[in-house]
C-alpha atoms as a PDB file:
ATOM      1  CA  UNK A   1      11.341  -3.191  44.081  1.00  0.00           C
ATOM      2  CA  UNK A   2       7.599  -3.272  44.074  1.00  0.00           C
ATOM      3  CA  UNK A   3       5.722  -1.925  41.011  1.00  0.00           C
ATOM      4  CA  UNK A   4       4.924   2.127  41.842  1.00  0.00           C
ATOM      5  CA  UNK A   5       2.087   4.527  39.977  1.00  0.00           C
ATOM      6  CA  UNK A   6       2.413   6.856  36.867  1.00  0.00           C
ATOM      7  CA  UNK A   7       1.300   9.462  38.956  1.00  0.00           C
ATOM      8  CA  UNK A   8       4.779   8.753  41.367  1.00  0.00           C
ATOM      9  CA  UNK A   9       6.737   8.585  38.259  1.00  0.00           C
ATOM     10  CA  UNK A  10       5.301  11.115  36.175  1.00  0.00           C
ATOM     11  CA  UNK A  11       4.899  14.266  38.734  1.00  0.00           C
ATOM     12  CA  UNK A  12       8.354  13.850  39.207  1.00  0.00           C
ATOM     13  CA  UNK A  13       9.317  14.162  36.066  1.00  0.00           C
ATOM     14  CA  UNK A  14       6.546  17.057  35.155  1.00  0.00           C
ATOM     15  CA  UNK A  15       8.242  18.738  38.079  1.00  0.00           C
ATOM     16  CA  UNK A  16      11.934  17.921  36.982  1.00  0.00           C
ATOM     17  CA  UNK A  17      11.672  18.602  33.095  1.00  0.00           C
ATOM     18  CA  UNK A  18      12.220  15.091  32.005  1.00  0.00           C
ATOM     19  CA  UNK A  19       9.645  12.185  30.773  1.00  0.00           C
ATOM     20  CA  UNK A  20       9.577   8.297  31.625  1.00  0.00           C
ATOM     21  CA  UNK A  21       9.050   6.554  28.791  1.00  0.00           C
ATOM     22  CA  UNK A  22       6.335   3.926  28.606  1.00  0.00           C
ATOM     23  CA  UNK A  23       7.548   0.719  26.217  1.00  0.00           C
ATOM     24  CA  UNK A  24       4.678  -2.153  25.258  1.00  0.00           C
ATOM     25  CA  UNK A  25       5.567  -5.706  26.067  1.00  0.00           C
ATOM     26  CA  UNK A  26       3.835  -8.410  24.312  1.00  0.00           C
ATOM     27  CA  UNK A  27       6.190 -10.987  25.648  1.00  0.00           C
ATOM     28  CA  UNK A  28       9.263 -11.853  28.040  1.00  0.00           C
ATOM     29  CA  UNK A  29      12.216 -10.813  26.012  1.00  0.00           C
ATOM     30  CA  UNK A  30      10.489  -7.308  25.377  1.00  0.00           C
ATOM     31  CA  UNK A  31       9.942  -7.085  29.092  1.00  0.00           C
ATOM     32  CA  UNK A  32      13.353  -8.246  29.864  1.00  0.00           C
ATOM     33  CA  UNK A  33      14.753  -5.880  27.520  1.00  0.00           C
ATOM     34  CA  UNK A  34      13.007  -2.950  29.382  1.00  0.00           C
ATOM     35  CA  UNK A  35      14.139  -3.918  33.133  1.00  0.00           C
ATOM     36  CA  UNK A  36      17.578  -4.778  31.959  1.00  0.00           C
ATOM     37  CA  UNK A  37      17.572  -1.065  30.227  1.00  0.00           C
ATOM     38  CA  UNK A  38      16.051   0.517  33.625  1.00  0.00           C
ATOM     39  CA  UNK A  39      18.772  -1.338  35.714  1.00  0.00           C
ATOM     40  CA  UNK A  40      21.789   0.181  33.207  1.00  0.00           C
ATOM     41  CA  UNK A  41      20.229   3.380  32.720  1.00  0.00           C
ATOM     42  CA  UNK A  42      19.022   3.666  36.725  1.00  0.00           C
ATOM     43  CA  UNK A  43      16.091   4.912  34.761  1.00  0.00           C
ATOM     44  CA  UNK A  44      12.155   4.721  35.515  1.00  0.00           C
ATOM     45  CA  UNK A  45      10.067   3.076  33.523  1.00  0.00           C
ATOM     46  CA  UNK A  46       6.672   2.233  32.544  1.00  0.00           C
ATOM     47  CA  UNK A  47       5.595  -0.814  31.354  1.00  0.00           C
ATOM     48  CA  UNK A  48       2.761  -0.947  29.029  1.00  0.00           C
ATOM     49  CA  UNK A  49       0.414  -3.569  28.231  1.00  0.00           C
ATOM     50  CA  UNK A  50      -2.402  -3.433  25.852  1.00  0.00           C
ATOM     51  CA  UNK A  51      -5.887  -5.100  25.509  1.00  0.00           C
ATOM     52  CA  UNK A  52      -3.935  -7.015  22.304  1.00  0.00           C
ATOM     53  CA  UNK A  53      -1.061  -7.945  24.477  1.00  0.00           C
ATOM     54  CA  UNK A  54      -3.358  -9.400  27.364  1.00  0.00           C
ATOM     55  CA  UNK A  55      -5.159 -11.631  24.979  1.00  0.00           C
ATOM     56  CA  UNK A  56      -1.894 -12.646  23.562  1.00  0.00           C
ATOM     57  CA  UNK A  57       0.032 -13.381  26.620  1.00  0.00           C
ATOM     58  CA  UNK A  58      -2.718 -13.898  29.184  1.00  0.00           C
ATOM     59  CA  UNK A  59      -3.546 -11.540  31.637  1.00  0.00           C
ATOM     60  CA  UNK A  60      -2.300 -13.461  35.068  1.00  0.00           C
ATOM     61  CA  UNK A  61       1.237 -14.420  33.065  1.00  0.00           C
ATOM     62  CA  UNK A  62       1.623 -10.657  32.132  1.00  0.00           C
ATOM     63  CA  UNK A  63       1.172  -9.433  35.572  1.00  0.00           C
ATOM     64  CA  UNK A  64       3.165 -12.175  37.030  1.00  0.00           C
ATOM     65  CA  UNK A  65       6.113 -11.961  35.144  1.00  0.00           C
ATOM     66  CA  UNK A  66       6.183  -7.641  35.410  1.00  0.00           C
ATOM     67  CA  UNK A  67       5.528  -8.394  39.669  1.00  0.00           C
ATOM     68  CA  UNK A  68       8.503 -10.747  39.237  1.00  0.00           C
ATOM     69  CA  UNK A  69      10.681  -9.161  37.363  1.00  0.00           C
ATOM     70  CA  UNK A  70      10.117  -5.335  39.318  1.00  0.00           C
ATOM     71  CA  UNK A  71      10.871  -7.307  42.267  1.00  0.00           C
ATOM     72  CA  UNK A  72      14.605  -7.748  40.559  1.00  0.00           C
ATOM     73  CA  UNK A  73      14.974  -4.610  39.346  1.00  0.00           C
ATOM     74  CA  UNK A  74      16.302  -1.384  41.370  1.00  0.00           C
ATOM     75  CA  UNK A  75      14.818   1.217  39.145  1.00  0.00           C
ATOM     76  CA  UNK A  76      11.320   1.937  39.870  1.00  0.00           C
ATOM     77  CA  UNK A  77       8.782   0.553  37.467  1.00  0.00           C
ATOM     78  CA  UNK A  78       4.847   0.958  36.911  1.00  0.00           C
ATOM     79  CA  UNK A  79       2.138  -1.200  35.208  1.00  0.00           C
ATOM     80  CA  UNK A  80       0.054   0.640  32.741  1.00  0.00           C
ATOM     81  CA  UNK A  81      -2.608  -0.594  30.545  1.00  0.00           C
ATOM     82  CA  UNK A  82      -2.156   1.137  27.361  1.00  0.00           C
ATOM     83  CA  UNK A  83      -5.195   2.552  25.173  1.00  0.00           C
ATOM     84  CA  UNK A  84      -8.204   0.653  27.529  1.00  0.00           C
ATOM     85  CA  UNK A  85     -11.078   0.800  25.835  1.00  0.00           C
ATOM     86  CA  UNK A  86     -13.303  -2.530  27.091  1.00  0.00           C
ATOM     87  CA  UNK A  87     -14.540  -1.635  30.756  1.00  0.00           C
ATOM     88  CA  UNK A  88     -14.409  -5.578  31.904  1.00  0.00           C
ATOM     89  CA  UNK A  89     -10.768  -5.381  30.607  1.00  0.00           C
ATOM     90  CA  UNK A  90     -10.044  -1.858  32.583  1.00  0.00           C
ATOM     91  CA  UNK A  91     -11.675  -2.952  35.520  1.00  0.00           C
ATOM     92  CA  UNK A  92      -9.791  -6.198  35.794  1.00  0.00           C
ATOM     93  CA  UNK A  93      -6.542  -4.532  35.095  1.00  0.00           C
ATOM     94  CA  UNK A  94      -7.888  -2.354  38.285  1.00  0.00           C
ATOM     95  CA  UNK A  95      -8.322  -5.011  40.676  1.00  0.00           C
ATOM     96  CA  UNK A  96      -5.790  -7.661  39.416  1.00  0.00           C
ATOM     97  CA  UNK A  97      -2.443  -5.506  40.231  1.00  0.00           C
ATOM     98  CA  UNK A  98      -1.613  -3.230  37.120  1.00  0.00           C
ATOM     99  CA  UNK A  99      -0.833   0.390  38.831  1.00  0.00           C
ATOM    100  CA  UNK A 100      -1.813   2.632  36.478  1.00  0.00           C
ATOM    101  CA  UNK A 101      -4.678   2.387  33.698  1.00  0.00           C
ATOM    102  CA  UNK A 102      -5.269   4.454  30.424  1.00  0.00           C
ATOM    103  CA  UNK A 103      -9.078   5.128  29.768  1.00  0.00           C
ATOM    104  CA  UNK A 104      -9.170   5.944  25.786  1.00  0.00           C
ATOM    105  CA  UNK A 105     -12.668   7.739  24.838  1.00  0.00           C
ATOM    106  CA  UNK A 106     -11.050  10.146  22.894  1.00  0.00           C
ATOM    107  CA  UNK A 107     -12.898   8.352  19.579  1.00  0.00           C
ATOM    108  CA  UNK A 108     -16.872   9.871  21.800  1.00  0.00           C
ATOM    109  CA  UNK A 109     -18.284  12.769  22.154  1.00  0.00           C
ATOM    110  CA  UNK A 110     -16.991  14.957  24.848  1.00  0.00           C
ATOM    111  CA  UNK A 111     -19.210  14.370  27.279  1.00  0.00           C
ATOM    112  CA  UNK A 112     -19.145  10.686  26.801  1.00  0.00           C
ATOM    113  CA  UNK A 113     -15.505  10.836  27.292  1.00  0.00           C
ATOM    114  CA  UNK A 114     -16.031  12.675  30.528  1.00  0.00           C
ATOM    115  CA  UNK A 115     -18.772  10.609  31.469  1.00  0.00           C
ATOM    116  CA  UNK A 116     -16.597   7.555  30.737  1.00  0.00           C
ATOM    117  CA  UNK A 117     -13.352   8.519  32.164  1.00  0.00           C
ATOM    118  CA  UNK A 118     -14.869   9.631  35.588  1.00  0.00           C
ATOM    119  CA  UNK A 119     -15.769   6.650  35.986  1.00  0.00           C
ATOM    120  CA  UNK A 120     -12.963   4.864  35.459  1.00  0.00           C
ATOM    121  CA  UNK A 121     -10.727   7.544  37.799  1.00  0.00           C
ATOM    122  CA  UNK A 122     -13.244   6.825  40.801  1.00  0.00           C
ATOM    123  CA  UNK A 123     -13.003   2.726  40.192  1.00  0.00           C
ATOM    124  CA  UNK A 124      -9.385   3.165  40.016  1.00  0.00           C
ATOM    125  CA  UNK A 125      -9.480   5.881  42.957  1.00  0.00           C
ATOM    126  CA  UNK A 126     -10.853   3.592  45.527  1.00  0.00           C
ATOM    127  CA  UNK A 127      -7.683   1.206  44.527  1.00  0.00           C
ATOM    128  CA  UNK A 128      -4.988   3.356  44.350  1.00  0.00           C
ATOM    129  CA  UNK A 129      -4.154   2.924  40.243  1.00  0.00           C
ATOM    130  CA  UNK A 130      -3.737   5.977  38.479  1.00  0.00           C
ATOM    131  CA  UNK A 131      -5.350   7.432  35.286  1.00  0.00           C
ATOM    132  CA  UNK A 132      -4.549   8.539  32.152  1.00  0.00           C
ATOM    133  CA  UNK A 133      -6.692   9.922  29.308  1.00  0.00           C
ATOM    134  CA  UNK A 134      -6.902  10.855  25.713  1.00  0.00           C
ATOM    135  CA  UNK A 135      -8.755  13.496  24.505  1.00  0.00           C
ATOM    136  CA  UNK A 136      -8.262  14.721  20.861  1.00  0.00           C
ATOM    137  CA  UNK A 137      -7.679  12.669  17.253  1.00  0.00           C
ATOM    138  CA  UNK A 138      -4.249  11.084  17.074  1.00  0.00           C
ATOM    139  CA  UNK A 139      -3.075  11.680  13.675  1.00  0.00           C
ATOM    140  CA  UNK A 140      -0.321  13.362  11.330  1.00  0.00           C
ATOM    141  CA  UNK A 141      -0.255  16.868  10.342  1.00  0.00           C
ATOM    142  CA  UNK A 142       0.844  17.458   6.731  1.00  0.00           C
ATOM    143  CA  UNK A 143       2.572  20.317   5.186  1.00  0.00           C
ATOM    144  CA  UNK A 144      -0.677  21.015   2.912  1.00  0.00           C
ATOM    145  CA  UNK A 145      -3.781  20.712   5.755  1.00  0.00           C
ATOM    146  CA  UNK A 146      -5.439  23.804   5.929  1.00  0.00           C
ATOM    147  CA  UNK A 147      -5.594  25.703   9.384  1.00  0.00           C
ATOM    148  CA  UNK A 148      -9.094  24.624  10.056  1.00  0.00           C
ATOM    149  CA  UNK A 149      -8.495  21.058   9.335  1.00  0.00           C
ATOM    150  CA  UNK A 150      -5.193  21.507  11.647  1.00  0.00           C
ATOM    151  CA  UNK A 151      -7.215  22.474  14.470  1.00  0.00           C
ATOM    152  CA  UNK A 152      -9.807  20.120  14.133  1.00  0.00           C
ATOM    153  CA  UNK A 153      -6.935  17.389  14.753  1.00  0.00           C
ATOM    154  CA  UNK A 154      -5.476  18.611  17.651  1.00  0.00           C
ATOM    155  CA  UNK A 155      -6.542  18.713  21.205  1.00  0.00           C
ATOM    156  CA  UNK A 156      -8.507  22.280  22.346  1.00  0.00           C
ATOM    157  CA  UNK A 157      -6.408  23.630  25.359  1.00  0.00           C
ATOM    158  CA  UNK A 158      -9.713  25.393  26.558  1.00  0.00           C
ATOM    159  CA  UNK A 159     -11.357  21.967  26.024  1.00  0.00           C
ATOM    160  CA  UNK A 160      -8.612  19.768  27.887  1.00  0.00           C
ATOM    161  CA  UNK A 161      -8.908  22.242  30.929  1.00  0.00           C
ATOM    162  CA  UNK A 162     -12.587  21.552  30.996  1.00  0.00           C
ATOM    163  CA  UNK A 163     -12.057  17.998  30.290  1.00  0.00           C
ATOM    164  CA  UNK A 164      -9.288  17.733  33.767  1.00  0.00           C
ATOM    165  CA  UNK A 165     -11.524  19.488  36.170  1.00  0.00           C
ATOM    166  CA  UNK A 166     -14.583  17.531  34.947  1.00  0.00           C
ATOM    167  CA  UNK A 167     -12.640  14.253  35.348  1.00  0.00           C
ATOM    168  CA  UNK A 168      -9.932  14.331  38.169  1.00  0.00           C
ATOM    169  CA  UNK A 169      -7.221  12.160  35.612  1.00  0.00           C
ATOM    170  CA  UNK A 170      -3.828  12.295  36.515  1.00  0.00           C
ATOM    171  CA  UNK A 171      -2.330  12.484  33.292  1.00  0.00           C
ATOM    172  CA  UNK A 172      -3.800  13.608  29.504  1.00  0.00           C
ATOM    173  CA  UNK A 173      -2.431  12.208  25.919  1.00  0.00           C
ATOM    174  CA  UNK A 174      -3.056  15.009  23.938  1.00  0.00           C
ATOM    175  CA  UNK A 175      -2.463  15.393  19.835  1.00  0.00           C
ATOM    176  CA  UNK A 176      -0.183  17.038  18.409  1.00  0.00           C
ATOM    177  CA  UNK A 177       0.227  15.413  15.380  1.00  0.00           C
ATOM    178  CA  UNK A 178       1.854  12.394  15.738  1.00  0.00           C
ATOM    179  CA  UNK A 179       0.277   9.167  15.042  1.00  0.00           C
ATOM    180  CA  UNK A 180       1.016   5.810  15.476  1.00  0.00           C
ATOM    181  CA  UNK A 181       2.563   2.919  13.619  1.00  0.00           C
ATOM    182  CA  UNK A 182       5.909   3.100  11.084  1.00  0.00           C
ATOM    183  CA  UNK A 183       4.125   5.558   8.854  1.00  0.00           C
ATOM    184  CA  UNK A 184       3.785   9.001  10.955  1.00  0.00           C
ATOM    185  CA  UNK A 185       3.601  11.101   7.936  1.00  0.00           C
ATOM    186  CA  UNK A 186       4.028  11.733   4.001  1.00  0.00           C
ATOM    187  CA  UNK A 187       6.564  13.974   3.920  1.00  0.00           C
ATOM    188  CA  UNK A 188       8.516  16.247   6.562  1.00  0.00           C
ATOM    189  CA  UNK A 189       7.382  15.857  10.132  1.00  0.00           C
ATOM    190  CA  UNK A 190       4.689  18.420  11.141  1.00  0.00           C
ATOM    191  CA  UNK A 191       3.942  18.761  14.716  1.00  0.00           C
ATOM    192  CA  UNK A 192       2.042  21.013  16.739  1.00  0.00           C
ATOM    193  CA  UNK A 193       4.628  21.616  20.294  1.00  0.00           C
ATOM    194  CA  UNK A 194       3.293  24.956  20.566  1.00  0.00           C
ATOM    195  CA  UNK A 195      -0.053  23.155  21.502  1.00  0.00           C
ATOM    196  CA  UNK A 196       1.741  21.587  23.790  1.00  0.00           C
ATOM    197  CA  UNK A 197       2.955  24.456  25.835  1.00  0.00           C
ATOM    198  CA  UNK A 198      -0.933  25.942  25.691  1.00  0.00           C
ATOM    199  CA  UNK A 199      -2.162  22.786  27.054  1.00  0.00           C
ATOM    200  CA  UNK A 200       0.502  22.667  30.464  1.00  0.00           C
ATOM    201  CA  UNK A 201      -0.226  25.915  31.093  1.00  0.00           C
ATOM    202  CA  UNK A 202      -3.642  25.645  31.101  1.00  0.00           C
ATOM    203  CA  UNK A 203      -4.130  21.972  32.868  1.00  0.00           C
ATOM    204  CA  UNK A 204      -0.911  21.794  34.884  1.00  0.00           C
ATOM    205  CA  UNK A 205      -0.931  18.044  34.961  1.00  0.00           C
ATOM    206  CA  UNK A 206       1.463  15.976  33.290  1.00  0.00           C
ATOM    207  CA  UNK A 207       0.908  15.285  29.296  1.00  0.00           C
ATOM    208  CA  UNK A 208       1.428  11.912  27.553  1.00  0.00           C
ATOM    209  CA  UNK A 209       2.675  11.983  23.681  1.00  0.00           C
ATOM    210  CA  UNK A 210       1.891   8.601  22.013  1.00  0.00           C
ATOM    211  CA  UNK A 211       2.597   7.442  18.681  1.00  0.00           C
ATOM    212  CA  UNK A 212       6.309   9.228  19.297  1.00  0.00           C
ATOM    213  CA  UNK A 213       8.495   6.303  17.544  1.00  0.00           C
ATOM    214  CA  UNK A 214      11.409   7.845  15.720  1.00  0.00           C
ATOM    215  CA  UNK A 215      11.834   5.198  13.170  1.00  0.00           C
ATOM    216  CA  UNK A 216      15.345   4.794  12.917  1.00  0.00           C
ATOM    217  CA  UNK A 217      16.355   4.197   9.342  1.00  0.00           C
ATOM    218  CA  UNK A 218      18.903   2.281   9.832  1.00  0.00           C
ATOM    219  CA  UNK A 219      16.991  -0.559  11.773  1.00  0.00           C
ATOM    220  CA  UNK A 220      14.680   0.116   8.637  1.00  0.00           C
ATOM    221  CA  UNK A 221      17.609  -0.829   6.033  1.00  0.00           C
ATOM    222  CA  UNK A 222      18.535  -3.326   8.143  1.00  0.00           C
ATOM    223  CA  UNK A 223      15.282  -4.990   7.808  1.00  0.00           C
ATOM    224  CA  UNK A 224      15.365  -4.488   4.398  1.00  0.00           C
ATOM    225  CA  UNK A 225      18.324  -6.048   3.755  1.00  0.00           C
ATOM    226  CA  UNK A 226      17.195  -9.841   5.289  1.00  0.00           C
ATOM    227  CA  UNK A 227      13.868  -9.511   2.941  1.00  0.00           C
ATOM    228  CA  UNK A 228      11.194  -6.972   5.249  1.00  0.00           C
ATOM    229  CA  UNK A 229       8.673  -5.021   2.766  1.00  0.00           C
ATOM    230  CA  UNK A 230       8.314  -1.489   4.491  1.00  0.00           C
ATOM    231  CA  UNK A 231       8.225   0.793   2.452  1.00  0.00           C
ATOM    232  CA  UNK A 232       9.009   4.270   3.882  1.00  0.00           C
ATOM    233  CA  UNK A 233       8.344   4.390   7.115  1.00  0.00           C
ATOM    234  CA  UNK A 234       8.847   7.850   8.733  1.00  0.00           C
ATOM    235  CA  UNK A 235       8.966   8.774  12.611  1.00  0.00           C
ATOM    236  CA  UNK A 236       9.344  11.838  14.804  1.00  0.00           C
ATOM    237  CA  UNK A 237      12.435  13.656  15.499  1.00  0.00           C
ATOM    238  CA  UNK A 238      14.436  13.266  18.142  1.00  0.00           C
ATOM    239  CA  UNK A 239      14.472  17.356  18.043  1.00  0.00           C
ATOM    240  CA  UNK A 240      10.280  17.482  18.476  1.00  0.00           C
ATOM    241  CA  UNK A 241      10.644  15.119  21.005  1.00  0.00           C
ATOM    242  CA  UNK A 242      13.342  17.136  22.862  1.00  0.00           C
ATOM    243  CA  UNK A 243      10.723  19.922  22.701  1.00  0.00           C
ATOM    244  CA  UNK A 244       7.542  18.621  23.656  1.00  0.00           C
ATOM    245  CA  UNK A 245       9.416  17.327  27.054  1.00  0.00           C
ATOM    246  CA  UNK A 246      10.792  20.793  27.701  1.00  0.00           C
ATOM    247  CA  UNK A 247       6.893  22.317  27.538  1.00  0.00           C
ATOM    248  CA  UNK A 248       5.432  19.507  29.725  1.00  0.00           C
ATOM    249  CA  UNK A 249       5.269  16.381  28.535  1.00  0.00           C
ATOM    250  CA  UNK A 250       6.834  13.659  30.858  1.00  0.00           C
ATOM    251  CA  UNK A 251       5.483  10.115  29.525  1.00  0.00           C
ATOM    252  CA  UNK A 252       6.504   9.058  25.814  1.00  0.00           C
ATOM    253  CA  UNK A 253       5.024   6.300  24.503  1.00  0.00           C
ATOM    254  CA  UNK A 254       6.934   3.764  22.077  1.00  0.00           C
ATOM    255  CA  UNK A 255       6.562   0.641  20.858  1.00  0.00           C
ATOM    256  CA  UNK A 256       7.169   0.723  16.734  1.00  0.00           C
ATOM    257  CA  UNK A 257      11.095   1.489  17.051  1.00  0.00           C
ATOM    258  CA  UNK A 258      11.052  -1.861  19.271  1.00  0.00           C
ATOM    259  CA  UNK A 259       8.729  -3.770  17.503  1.00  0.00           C
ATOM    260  CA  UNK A 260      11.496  -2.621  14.586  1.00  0.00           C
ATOM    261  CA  UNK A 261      14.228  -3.717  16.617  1.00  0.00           C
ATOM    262  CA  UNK A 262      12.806  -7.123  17.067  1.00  0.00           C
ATOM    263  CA  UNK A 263      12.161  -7.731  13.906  1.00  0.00           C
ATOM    264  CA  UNK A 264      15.152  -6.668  12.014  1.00  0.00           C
ATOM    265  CA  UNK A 265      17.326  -8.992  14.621  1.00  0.00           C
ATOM    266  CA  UNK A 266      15.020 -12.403  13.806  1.00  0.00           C
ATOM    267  CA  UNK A 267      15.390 -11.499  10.231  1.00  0.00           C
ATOM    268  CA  UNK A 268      19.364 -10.979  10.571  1.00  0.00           C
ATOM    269  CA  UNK A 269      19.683 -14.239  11.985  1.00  0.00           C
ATOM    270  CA  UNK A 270      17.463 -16.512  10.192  1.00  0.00           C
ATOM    271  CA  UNK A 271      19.571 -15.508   6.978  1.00  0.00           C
ATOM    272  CA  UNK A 272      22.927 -15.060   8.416  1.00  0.00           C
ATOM    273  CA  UNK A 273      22.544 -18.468  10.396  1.00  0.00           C
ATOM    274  CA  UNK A 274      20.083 -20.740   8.531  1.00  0.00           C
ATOM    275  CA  UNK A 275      20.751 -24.007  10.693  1.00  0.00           C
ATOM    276  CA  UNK A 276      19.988 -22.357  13.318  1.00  0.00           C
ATOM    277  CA  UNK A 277      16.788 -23.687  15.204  1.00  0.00           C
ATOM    278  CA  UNK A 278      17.281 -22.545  19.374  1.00  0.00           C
ATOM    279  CA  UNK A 279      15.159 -19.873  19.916  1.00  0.00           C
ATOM    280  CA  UNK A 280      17.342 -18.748  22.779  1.00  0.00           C
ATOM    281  CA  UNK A 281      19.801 -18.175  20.185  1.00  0.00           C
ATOM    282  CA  UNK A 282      17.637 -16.286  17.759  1.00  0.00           C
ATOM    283  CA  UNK A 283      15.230 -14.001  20.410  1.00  0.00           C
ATOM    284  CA  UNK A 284      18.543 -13.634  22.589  1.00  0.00           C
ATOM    285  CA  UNK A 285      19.918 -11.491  20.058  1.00  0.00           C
ATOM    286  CA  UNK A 286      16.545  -9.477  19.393  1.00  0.00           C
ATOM    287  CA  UNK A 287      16.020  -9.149  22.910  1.00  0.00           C
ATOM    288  CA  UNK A 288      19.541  -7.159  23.292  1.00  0.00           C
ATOM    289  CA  UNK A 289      18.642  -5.315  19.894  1.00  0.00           C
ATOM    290  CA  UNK A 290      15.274  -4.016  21.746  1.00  0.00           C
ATOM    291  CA  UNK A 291      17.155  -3.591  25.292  1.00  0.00           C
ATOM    292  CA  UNK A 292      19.840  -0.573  23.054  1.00  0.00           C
ATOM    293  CA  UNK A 293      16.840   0.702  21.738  1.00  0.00           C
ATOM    294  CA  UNK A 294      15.007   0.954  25.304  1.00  0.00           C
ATOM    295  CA  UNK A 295      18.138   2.763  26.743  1.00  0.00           C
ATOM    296  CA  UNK A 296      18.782   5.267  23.810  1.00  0.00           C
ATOM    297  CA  UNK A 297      15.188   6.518  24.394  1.00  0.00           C
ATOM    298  CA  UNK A 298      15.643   6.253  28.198  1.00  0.00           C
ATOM    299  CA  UNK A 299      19.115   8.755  27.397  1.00  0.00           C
ATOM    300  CA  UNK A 300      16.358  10.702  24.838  1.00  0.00           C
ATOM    301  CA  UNK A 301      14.346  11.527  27.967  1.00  0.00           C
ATOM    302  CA  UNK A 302      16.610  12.594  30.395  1.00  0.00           C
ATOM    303  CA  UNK A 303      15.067   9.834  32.396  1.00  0.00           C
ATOM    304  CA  UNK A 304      18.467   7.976  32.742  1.00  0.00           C
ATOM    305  CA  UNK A 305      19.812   8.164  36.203  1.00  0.00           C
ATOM    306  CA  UNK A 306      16.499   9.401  37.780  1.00  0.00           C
ATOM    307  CA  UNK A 307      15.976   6.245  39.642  1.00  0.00           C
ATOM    308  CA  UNK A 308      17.088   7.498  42.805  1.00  0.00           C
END
């Protein structure tokens, strides 16, 4: 089907209680992965691309593979650039057929990230692409911060209602205390969900949580065990993310539990078959390890069977 907006995808799942989950590709097996979970899972989806990604792949491939590929699909899929932060990159993303764009000035001042973001909501206005934002420092909370420090990470309520009205953005990634990467936090999880339920009941728009990987540990050991130097890597709950759905959040980013998936698959069968040289027969595998991953999150959500 043809590629639809955040904004369709997210309201109704703001509205509903669930969230759509919003996976980075950097490739074709990751994006065939994601469509071949959406199509099992009758699940929406959202595909994200970042500036990385587009340099990597090239920006008309990218496009032209997630137009083709929607077109196969019966679940309803979006677009999204992910974290835009160059404006000629934003603007062609605008005008070149992504549906949905994420302006990131959370790392300005306030006003510069108003300043900034209106813009980008009128350019992508007059096109029809929805917006999301960022506003607040994405980073994890530890056991020992003090209140002050706390606060100073996580996004203002007061300030994100000022920061909506001021701006017009369909959606807002707020922080809560996640972070992003394999290496969320030090010790025990810390986040911040009563934020959360400030910030919807101030804004009323939907809320985007990114860095939400959960890091599964055994993917991790798996790694491990075909020679991957991780360390140890620690994600968020399945529990927190439960939560921060249930007060308002309806997109979840991830891309570190695939990017795990991936990984620990190649690894598995470069040792296990060492004469092996087809790399249909070595990504094949990884792309299926990637697609389970996509479709336990999709379950995670509630997202699965929304399609309709």
């Amino acid at each position: 089907m043809e590629l639809v907006t955040n904004r369709e995808l997210m309201q109704k799942a703001f509205r509903e209680g669930y969230a759509v989950g919003a996976f980075n590709i950097n490739n074709m097996e990751f994006l065939q992965a994601v469509a071949g979970a959406a199509g099992e899972e009758k699940s929406p989806a959202i595909i994200a691309v970042s500036e990385g990604a587009i340099k990597y792949a090239g920006f008309d491939v990218l496009v032209g593979m997630v137009r083709t590929i929607a077109s196969m699909t019966s679940a309803p899929m979006s677009l999204h650039l992910d974290h835009g932060k160059d404006p000629a990159v934003i603007r062609q993303c605008i005008e070149g057929g992504f549906t949905s764009v994420m302006i990131d000035a959370s790392d300005k001042a306030f006003a510069e990230n108003v300043r900034v973001t209106k813009s980008v909501v009128q350019a992508a206005g007059a096109r029809g692409v929805s917006v999301e934002a960022e506003l607040g420092r994405l980073a994890g909370i530890e056991d020992a911060v003090s209140v002050a420090e706390r606060d100073a990470l996580l996004t203002d309520p007061a300030q994100a209602a000022d920061f909506v009205r001021q701006t017009g953005v369909d959606s807002l990634a707020v922080s809560i205390g996640t972070s992003h990467g394999a290496y969320k936090f030090k010790g025990e999880s810390v986040l911040a969900i009563d934020r959360v339920r400030e910030i919807r009941d101030m804004i009323g728009i939907p809320l985007v949580l990114h860095g939400a990987s959960g890091v599964s540990q055994a993917t991790v050991s798996k790694a491990a065990q075909y020679g991957a130097v991780l360390g140890k890597p620690a994600g968020v709950p399945d529990d927190s993310i439960r939560e921060a759905i249930r007060f308002g959040v309806a997109k979840v980013n991830i891309d570190t539990d695939m990017r795990l998936a991936f990984m620990a698959s190649v690894r598995e069968t470069l040792v296990t078959k060492a004469s092996e040289f087809d790399p249909r027969k070595i990504l094949g595998p990884a792309r299926d390890a990637i697609r389970d991953v996509v479709k336990g999150k999709m379950r995670l959500f509630g997202s699965s069977g929304r399609a309709a």
